[in-house]
C-alpha atoms as a PDB file:
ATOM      1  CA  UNK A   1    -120.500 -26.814  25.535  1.00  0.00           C
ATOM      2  CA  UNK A   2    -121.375 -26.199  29.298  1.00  0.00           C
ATOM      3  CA  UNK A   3    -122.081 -29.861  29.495  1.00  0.00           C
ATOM      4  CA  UNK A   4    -118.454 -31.438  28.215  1.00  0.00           C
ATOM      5  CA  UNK A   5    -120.105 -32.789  25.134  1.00  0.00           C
ATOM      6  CA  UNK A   6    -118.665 -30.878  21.961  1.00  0.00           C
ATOM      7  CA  UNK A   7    -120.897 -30.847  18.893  1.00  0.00           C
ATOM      8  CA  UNK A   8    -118.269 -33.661  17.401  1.00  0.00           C
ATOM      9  CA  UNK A   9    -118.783 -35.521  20.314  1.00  0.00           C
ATOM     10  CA  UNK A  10    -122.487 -35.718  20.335  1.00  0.00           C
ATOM     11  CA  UNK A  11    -122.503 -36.595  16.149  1.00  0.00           C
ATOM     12  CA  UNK A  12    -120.308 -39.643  17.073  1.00  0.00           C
ATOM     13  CA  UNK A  13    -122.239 -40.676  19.869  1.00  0.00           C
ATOM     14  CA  UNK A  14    -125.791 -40.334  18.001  1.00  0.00           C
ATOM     15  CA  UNK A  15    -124.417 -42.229  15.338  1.00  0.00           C
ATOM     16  CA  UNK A  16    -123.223 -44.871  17.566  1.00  0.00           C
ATOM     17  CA  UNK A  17    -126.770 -45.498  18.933  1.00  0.00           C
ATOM     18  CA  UNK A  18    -128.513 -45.445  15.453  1.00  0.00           C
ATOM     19  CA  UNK A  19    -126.131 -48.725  15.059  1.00  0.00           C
ATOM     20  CA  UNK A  20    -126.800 -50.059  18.403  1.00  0.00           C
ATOM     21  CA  UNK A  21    -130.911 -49.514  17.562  1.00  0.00           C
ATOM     22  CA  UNK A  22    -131.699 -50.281  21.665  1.00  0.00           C
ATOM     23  CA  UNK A  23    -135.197 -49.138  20.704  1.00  0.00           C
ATOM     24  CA  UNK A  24    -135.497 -52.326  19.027  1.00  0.00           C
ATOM     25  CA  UNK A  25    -134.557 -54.156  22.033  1.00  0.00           C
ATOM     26  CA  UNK A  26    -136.405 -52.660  24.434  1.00  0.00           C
ATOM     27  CA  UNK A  27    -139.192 -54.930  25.481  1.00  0.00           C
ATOM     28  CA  UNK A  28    -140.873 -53.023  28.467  1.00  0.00           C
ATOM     29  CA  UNK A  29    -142.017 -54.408  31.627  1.00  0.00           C
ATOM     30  CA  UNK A  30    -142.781 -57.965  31.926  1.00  0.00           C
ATOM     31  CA  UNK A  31    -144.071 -58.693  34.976  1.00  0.00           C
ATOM     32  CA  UNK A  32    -147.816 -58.099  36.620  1.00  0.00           C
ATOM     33  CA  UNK A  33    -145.636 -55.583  39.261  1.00  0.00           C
ATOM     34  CA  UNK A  34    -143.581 -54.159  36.477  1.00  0.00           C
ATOM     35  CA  UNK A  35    -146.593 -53.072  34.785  1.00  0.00           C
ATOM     36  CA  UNK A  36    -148.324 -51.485  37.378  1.00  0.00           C
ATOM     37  CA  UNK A  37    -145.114 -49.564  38.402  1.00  0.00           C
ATOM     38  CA  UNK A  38    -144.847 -48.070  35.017  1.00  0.00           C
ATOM     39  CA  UNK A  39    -148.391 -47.437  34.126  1.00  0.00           C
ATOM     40  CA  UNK A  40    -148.152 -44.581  36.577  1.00  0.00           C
ATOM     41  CA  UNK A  41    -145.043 -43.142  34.568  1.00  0.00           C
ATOM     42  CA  UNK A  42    -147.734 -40.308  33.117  1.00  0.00           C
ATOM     43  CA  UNK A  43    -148.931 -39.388  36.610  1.00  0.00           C
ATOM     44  CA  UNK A  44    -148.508 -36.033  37.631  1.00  0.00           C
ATOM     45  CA  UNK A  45    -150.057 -35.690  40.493  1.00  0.00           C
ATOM     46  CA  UNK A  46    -153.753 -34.257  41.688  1.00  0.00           C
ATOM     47  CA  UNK A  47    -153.512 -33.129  45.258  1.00  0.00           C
ATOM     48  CA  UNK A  48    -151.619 -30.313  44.406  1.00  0.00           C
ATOM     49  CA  UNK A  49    -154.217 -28.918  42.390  1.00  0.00           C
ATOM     50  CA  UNK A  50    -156.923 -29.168  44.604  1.00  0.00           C
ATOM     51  CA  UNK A  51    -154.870 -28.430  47.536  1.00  0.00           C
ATOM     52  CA  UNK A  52    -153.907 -24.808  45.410  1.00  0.00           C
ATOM     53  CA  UNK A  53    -158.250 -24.603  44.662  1.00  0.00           C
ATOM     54  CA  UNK A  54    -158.703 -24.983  48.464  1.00  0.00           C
ATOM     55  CA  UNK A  55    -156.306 -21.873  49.052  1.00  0.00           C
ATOM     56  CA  UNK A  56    -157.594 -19.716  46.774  1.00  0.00           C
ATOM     57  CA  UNK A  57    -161.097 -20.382  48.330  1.00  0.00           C
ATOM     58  CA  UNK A  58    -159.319 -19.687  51.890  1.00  0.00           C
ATOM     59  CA  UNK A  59    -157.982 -16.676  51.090  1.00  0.00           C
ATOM     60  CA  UNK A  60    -160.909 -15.403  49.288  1.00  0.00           C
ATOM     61  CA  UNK A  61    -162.906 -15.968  52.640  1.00  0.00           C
ATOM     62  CA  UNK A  62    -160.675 -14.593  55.134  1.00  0.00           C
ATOM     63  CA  UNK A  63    -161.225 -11.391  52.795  1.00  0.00           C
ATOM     64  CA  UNK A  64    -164.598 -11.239  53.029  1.00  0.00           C
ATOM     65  CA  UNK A  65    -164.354 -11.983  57.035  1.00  0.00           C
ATOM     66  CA  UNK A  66    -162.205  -9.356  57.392  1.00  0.00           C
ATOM     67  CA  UNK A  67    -164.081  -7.204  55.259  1.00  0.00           C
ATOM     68  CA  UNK A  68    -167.805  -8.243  57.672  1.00  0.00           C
ATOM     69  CA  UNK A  69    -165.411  -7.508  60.555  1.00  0.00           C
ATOM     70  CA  UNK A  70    -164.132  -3.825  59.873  1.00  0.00           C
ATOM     71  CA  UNK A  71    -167.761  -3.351  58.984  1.00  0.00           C
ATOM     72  CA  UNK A  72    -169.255  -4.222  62.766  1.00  0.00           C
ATOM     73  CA  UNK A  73    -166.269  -2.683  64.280  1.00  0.00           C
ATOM     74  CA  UNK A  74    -167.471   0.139  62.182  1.00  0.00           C
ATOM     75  CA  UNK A  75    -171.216   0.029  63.033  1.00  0.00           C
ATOM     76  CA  UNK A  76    -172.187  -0.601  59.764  1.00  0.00           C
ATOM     77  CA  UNK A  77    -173.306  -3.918  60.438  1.00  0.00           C
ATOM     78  CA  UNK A  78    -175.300  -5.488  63.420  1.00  0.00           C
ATOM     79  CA  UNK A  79    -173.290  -8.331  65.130  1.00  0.00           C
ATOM     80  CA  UNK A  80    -176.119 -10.746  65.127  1.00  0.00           C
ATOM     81  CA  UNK A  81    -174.124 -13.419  66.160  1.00  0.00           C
ATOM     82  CA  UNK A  82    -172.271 -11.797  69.116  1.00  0.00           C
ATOM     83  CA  UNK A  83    -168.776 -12.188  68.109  1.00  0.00           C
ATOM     84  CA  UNK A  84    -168.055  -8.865  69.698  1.00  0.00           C
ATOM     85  CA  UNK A  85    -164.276  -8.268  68.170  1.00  0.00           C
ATOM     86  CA  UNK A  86    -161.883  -6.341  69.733  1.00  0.00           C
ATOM     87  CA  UNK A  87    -161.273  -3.233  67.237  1.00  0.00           C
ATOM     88  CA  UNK A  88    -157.358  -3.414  67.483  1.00  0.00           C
ATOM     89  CA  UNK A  89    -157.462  -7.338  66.439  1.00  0.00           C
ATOM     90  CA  UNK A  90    -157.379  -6.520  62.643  1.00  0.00           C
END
């Protein structure tokens, strides 16, 4: 294996822990602090998600921006608001 462990290896070794049982031993967290640190084991995270939601909004308004701006540089559109862009600033 890639890892060092051969498939013997890994048989011994399971079997040694099924005789050791450590899941019987394991007690978790005892303290008020030890609790709170590992009832945010499951957390994954939220900014990320909102952060990628805030991009995709971005991006889908610079198109349209660009899209309103090739338009009064085009004539199609008044510029109501007097933005006045340069036509080589695309």
């Amino acid at each position: 294996m890639a890892n060092g462990w051969t498939p013997e290896r890994r048989a011994r070794q399971a079997e040694m822990i099924r005789t050791w049982r450590p899941w019987e031993k394991s007690t978790g967290p005892k303290t008020e602090a030890g609790k709170a640190e590992v009832s945010r084991n499951a957390y994954k995270g939220g900014a990320w998600k909102l952060l990628r939601e805030l991009s995709c909004v971005l991006q889908e308004h610079k198109k349209v921006l660009l899209e309103m701006k090739m338009r009064i540089n085009e004539g199609q559109i008044e510029d109501r608001c007097g933005f006045g862009f340069p036509k080589d600033d695309l």
